[in-house]
Structures are given as C-alpha cells and as structure tokens.
N, C-alpha and C. Protein backbone atom coordinates (compact mmCIF):
# COMPACT_ATOMS: atom_id res chain seq x y z
N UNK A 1 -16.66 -4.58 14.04
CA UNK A 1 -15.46 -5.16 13.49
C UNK A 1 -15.52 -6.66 13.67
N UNK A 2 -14.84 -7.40 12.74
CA UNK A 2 -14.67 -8.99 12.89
C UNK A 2 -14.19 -9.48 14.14
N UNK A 3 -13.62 -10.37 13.70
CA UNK A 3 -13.43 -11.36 15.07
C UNK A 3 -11.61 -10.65 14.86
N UNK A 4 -11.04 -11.01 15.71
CA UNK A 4 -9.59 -10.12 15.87
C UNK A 4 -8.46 -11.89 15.24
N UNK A 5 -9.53 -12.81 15.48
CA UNK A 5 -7.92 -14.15 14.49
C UNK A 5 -8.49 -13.27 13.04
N UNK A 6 -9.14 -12.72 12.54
CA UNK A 6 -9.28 -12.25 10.86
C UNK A 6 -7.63 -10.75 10.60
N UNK A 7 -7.36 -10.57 11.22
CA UNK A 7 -5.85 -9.91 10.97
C UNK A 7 -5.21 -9.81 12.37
N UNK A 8 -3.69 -9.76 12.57
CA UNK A 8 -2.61 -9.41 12.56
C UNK A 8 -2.17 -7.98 13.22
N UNK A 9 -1.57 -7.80 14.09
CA UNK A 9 -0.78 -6.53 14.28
C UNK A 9 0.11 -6.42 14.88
N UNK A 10 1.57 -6.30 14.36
CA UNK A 10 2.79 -6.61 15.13
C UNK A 10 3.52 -5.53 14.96
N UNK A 11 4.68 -4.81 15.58
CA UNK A 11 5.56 -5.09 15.36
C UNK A 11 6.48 -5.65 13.91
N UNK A 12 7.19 -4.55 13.00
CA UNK A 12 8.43 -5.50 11.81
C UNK A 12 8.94 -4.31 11.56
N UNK A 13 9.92 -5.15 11.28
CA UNK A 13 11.00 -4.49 10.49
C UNK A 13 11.13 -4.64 9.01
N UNK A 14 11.46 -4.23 7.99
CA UNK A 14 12.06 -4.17 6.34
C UNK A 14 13.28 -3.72 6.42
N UNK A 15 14.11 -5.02 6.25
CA UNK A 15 15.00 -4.63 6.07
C UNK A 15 16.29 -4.73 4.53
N UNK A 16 15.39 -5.22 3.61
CA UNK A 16 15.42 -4.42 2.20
C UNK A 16 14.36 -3.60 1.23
N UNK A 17 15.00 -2.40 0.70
CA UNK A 17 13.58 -2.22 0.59
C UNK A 17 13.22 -2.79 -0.82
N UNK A 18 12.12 -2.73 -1.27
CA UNK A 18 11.18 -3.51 -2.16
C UNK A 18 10.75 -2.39 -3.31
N UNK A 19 11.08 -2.37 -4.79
CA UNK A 19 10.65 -1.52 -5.63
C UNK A 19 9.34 -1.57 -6.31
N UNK A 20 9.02 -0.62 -6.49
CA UNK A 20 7.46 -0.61 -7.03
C UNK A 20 7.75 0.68 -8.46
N UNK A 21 7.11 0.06 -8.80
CA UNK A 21 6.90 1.77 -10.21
C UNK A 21 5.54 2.02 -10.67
N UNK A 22 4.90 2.59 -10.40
CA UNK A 22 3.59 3.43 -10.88
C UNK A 22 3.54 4.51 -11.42
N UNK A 23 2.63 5.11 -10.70
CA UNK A 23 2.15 6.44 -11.12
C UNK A 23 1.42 7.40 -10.29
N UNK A 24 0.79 8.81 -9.97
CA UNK A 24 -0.14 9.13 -9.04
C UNK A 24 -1.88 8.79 -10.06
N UNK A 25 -2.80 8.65 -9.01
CA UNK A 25 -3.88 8.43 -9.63
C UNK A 25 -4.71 9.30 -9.22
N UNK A 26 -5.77 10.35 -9.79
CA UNK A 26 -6.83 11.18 -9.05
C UNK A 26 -8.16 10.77 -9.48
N UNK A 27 -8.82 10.30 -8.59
CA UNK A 27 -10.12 10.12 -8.66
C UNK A 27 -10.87 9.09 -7.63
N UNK A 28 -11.76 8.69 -7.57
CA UNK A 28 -12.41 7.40 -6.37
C UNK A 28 -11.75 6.59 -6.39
N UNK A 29 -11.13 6.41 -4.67
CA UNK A 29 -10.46 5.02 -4.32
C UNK A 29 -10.96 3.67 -4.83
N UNK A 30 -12.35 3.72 -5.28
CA UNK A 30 -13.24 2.68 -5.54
C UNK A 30 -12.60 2.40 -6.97
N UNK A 31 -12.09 3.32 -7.66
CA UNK A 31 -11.43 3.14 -9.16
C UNK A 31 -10.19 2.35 -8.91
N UNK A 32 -9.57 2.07 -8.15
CA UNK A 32 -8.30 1.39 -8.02
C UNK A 32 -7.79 0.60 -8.91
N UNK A 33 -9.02 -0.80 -8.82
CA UNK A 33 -8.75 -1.74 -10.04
C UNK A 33 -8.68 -1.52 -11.35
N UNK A 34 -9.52 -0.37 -11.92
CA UNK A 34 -9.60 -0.36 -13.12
C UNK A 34 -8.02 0.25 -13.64
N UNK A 35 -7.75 1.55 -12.26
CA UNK A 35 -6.13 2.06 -12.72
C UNK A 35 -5.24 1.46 -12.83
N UNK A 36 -5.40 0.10 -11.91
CA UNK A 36 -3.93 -0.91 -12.21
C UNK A 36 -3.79 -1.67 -13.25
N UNK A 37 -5.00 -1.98 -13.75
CA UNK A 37 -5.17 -2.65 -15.40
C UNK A 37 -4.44 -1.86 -16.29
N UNK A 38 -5.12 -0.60 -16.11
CA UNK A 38 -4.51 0.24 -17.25
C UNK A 38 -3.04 0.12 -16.52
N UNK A 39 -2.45 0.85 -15.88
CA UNK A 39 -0.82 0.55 -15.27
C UNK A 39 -0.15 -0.41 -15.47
N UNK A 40 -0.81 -1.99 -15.39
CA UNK A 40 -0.16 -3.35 -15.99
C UNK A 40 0.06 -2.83 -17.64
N UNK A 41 -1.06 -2.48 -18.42
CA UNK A 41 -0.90 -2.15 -19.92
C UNK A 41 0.68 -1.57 -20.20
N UNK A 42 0.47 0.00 -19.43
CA UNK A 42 1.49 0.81 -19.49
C UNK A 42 3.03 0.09 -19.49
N UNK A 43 3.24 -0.63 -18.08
CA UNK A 43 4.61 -1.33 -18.00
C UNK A 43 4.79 -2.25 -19.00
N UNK A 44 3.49 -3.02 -19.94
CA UNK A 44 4.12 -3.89 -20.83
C UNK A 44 4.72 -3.25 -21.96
N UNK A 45 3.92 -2.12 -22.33
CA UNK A 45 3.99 -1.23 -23.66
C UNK A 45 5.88 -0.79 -23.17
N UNK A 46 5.62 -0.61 -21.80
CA UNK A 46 7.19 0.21 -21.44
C UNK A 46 8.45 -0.74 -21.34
N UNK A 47 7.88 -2.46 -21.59
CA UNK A 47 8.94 -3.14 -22.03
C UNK A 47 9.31 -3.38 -20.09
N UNK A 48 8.52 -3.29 -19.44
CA UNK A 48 9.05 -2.92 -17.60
C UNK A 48 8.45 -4.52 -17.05
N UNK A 49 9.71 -5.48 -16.95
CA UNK A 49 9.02 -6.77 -16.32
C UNK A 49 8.84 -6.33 -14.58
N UNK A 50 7.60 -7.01 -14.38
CA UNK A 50 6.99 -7.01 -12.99
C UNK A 50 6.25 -8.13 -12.45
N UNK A 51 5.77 -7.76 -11.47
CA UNK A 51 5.08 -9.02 -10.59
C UNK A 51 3.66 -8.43 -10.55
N UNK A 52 2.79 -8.80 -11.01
CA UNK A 52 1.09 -8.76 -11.34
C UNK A 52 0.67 -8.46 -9.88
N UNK A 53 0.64 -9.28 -9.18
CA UNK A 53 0.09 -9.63 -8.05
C UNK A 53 0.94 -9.01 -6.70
N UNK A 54 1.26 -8.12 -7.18
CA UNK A 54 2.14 -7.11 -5.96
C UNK A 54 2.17 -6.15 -6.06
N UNK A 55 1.72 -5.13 -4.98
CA UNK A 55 1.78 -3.73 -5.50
C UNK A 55 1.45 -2.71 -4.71
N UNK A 56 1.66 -1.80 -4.63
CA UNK A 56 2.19 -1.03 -3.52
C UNK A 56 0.94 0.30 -3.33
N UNK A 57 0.29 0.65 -2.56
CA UNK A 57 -0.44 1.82 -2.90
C UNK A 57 -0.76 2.81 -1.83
N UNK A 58 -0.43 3.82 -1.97
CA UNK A 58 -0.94 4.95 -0.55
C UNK A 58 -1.74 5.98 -0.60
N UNK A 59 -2.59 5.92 0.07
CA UNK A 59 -3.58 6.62 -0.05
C UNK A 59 -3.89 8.16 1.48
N UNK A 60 -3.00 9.06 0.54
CA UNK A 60 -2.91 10.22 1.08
C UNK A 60 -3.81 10.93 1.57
N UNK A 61 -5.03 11.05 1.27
CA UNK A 61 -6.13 11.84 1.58
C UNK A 61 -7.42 11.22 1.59
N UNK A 62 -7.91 11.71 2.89
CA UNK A 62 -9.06 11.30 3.64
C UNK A 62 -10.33 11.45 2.61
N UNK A 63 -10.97 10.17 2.37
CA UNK A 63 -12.35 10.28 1.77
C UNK A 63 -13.13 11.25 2.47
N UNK A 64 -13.42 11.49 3.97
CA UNK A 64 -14.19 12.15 4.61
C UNK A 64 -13.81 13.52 4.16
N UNK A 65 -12.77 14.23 3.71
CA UNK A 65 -12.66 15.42 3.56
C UNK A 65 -12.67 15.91 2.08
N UNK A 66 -12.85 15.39 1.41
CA UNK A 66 -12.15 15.66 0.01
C UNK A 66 -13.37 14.94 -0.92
N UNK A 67 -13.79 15.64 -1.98
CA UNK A 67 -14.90 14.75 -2.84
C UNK A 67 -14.15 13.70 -3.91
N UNK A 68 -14.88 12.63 -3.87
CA UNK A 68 -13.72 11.28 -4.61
C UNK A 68 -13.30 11.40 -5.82
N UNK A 69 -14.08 12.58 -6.63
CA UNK A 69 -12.94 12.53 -7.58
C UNK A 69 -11.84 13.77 -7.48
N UNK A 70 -11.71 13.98 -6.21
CA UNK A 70 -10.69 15.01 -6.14
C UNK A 70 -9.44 14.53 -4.93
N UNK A 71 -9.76 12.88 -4.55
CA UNK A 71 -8.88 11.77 -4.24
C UNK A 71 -7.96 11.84 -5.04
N UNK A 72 -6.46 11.73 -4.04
CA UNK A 72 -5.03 11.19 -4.83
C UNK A 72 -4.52 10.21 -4.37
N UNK A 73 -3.85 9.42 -5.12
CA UNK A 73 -3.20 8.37 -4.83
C UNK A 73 -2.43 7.58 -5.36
N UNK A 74 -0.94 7.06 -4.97
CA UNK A 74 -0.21 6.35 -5.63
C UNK A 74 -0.61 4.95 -5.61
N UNK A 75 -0.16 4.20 -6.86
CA UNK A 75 -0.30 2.80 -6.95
C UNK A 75 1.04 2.16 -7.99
N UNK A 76 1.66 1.29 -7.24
CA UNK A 76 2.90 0.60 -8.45
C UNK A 76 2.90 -0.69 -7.96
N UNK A 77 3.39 -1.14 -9.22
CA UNK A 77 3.77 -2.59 -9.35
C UNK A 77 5.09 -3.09 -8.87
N UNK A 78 5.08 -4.08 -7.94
CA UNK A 78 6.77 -4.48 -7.49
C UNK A 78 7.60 -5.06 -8.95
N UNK A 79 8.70 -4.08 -9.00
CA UNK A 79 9.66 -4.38 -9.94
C UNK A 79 10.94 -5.01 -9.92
N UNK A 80 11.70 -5.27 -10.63
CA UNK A 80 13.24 -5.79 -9.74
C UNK A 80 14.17 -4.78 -9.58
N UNK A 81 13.97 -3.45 -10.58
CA UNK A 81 15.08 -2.16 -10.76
C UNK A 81 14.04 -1.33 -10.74
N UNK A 82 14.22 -0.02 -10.50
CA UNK A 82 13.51 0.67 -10.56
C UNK A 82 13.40 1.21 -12.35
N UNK A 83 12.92 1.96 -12.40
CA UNK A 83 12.75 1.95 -13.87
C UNK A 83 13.02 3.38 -14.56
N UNK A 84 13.97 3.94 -15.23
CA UNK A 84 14.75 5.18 -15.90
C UNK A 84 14.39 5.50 -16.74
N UNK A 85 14.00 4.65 -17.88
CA UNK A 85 13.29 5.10 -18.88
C UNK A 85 12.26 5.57 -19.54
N UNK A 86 11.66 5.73 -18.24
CA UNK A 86 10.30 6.32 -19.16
C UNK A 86 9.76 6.81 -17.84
N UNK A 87 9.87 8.27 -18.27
CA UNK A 87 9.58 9.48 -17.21
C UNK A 87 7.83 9.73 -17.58
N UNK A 88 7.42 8.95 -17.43
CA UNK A 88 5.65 9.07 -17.16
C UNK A 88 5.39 8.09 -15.92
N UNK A 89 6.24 7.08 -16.01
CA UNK A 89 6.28 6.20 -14.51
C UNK A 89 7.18 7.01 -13.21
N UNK A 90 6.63 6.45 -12.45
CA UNK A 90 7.37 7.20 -11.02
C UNK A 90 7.75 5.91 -9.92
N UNK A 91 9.17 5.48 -9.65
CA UNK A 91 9.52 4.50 -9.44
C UNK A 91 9.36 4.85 -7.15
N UNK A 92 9.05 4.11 -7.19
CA UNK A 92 8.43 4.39 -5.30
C UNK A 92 8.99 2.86 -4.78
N UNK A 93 9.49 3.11 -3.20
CA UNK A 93 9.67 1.81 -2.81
C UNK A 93 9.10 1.60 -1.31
N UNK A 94 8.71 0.11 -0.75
CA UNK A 94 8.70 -0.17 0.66
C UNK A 94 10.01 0.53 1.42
N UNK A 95 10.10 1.28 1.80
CA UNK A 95 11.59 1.59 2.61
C UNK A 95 12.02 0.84 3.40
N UNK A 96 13.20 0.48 3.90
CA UNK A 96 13.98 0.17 5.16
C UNK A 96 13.93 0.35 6.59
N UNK A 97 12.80 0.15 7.35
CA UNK A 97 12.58 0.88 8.82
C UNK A 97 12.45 -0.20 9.52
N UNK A 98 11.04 0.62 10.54
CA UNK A 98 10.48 -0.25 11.23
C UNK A 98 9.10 0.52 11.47
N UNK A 99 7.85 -0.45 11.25
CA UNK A 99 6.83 -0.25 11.07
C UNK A 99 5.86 -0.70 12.35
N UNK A 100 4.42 -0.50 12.08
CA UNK A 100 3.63 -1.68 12.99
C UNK A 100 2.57 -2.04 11.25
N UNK A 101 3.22 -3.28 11.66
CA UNK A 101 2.50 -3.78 10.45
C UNK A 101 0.80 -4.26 10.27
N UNK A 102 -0.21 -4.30 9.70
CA UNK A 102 -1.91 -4.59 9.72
C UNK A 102 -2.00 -5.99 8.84
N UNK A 103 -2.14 -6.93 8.89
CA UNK A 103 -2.47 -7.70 7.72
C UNK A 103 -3.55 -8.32 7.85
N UNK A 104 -4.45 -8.69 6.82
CA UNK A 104 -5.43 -9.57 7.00
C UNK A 104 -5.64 -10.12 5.26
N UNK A 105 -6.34 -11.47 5.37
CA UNK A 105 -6.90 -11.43 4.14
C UNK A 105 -8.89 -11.29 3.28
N UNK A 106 -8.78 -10.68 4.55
CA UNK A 106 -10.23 -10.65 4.99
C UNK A 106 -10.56 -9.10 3.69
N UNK A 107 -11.13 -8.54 2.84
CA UNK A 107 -10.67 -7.01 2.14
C UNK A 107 -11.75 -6.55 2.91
N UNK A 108 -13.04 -6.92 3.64
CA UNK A 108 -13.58 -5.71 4.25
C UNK A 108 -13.08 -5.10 5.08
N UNK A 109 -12.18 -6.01 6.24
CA UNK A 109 -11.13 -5.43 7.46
C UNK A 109 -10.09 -4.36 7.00
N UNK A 110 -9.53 -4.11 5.63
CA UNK A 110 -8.73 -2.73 5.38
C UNK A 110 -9.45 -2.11 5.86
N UNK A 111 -10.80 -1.38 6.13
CA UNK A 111 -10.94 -0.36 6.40
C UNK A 111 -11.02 0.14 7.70
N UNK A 112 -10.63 -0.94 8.42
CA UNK A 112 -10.88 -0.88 10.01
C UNK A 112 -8.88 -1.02 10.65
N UNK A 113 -8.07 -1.08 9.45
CA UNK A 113 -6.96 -0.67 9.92
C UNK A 113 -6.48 0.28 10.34
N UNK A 114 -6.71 1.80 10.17
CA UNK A 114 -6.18 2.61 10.83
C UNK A 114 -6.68 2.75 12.19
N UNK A 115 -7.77 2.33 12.28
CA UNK A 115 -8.47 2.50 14.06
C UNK A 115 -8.01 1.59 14.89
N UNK A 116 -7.36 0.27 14.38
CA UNK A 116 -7.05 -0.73 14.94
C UNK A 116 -5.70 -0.77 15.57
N UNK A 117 -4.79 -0.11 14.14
CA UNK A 117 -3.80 0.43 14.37
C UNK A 117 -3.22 1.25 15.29
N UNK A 118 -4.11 2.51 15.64
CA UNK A 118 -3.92 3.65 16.14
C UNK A 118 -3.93 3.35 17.85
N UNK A 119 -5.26 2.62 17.56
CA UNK A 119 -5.08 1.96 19.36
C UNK A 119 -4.77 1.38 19.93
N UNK A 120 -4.05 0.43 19.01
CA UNK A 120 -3.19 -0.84 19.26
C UNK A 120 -1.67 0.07 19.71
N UNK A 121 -1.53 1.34 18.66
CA UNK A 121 0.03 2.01 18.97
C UNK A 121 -0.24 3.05 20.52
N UNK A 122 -1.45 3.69 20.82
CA UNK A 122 -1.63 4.71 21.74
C UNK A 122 -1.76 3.53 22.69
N UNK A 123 -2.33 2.33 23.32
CA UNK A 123 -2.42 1.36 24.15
C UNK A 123 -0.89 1.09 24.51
N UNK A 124 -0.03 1.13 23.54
CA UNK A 124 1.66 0.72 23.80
C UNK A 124 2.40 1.62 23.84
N UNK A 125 1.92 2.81 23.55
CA UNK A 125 2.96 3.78 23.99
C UNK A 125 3.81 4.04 22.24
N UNK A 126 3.53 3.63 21.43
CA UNK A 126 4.10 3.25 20.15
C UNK A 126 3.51 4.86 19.60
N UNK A 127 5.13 6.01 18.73
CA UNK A 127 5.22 6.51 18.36
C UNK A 127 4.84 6.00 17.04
N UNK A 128 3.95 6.56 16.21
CA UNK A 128 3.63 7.24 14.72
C UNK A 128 4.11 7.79 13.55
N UNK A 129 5.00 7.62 12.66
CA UNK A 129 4.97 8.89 12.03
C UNK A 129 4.34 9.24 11.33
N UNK A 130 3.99 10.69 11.20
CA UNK A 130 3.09 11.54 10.44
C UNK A 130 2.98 11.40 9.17
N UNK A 131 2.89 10.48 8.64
CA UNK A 131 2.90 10.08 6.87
C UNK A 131 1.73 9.00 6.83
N UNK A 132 1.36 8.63 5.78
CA UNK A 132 0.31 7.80 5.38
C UNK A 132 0.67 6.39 4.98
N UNK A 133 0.19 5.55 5.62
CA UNK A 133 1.22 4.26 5.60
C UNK A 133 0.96 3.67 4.25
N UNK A 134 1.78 2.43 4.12
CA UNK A 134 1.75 1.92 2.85
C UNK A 134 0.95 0.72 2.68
N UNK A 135 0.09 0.48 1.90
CA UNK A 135 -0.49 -0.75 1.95
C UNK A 135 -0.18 -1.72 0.12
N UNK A 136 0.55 -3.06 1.02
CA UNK A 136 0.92 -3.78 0.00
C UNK A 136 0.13 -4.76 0.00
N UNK A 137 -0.51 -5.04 -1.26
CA UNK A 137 -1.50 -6.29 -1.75
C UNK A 137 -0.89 -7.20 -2.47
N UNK A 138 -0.92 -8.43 -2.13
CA UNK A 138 0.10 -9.58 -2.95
C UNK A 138 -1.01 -10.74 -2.95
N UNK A 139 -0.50 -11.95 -3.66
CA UNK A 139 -1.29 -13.09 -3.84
C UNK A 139 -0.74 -14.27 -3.93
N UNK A 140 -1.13 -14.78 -2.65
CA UNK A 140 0.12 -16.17 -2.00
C UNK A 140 -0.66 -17.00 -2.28
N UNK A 141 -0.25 -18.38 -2.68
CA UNK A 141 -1.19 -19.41 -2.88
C UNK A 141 -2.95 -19.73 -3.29
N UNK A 142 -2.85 -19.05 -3.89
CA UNK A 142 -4.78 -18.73 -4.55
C UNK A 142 -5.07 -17.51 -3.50
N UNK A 143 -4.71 -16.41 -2.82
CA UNK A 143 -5.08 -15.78 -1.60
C UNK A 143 -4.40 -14.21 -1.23
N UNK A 144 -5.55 -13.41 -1.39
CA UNK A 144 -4.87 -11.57 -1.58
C UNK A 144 -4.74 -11.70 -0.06
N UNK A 145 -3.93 -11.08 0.20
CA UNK A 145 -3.00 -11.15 1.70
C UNK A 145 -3.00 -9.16 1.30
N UNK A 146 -3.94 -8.37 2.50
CA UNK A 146 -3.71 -7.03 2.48
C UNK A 146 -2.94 -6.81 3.82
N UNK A 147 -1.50 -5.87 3.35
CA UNK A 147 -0.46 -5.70 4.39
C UNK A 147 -0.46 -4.15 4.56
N UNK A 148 -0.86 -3.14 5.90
CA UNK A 148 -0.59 -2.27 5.68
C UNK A 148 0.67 -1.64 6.69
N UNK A 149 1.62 -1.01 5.88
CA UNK A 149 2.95 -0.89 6.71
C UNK A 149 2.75 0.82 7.55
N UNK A 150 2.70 0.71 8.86
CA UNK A 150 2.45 2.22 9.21
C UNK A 150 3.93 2.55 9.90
N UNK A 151 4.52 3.23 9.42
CA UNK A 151 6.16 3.60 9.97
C UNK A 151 6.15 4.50 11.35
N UNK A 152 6.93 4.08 12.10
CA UNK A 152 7.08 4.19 13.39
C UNK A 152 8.22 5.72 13.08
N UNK A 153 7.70 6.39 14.24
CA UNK A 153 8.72 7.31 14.69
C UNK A 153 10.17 6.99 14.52
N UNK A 154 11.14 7.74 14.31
CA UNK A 154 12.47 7.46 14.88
C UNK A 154 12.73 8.08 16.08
C-alpha cells in the first residue's frame, strides 16, 4: 500500500442527503466508464439536468466470488430532484447518517479501502453496518477526489 498522506480516514457525518439517478449495471467493474457514458446519453435524451462529474456507485458483490460478467452494480449521476418520469432510471441517494469516510485522489488506493477501512474501524472499536458502502467520485479543481462512505452501525 502507498504512503498513508495519499488518503484520509475519518470519522463524518451527511447531514443532507445528496440525489443521484441511475440505473443497476451487470457486468465487469472494469466496464464502469463505458456505462456512465451511455447513462450521461440516457439523462440527456430524458431531458434530466445533472452534474457530469459526480456520481454515486456501489458495488455489491465481491469480484472474488462471482465471474465479472455476472457483477452488479449501481451507478447515478448527482441530480437536484430526484427524477419521476421515466421509470427506466432508478433515483438512489447519499443518505443522512454517519459514516467512516475513505478518500483519496490517488485511483489505485480504491482498492485498498475496504482493508484500510476495516482496520482502521476494528482498531477503534467502530461498529459497521452490514451493507456495501457508497463510493462517490467528483472532480474539484482539474482533480477526481474518490470518497468512499462506509455507514456506521446505529
């Protein structure tokens, strides 16, 4: 693993939540980019203004267990409303909690977030919950900033 100033692990809260509208996707995580192209297409055709460079994606099932094109996964674009009209999109949001948040802008370090995570929360005593966290990709000043939100127990 990198050097530990290359991401982040705190502690946050959300305390509005943040809309996204996509879709589910099945096939190699490695396909990601090409699905959000097509997904940007979709929301223009659907008349759905959004933010390009934001977007929400969770990735439910373990590459190690499952062959990649039999991978699922959501991916949406941050919206301002969620979106009613057109029941082929599926409107998903950041929720309202409290998380332990991963960030880096480093993209080889995503994959070393859940281990980082996990021992960073079992080292503190920091409850889990059993869901698959959310990872939001945005683009601040020329710069993809990967955030992954892992929700804490209640």
């Amino acid at each position: 693993m990198s050097d530990s100033q290359a991401y982040i692990v705190m502690k946050t809260e959300i305390s509005t939540a943040v809309n996204y509208c996509g879709r589910m996707f099945k096939g190699p995580y490695e396909d990601t980019p090409q699905f959000m192209e097509q997904l940007q297409k979709e929301l223009i055709k659907a008349e759905v203004a959004y933010e390009a460079f934001n977007t929400l994606s969770i990735y439910p099932d373990d590459p190690a267990e499952k062959a990649p094109e039999q991978l699922q996964s959501f991916h949406g674009i941050k919206v301002k409303a969620p979106v009613s009209h057109n029941p082929e999109l599926e409107n998903r949001s950041l929720p309202v909690g409290h998380y332990l948040h991963y960030g880096t802008i480093e993209p080889g370090l995503i994959w070393f977030a859940f281990e980082v995570v996990h021992n960073q929360a079992q080292a503190e005593g920091i409850a889990l919950a059993d869901v698959p966290p959310l990872l939001v990709t945005t683009f601040i000043n020329g710069q993809v900033q990967f955030n992954y939100y892992f929700p804490l127990k209640d």
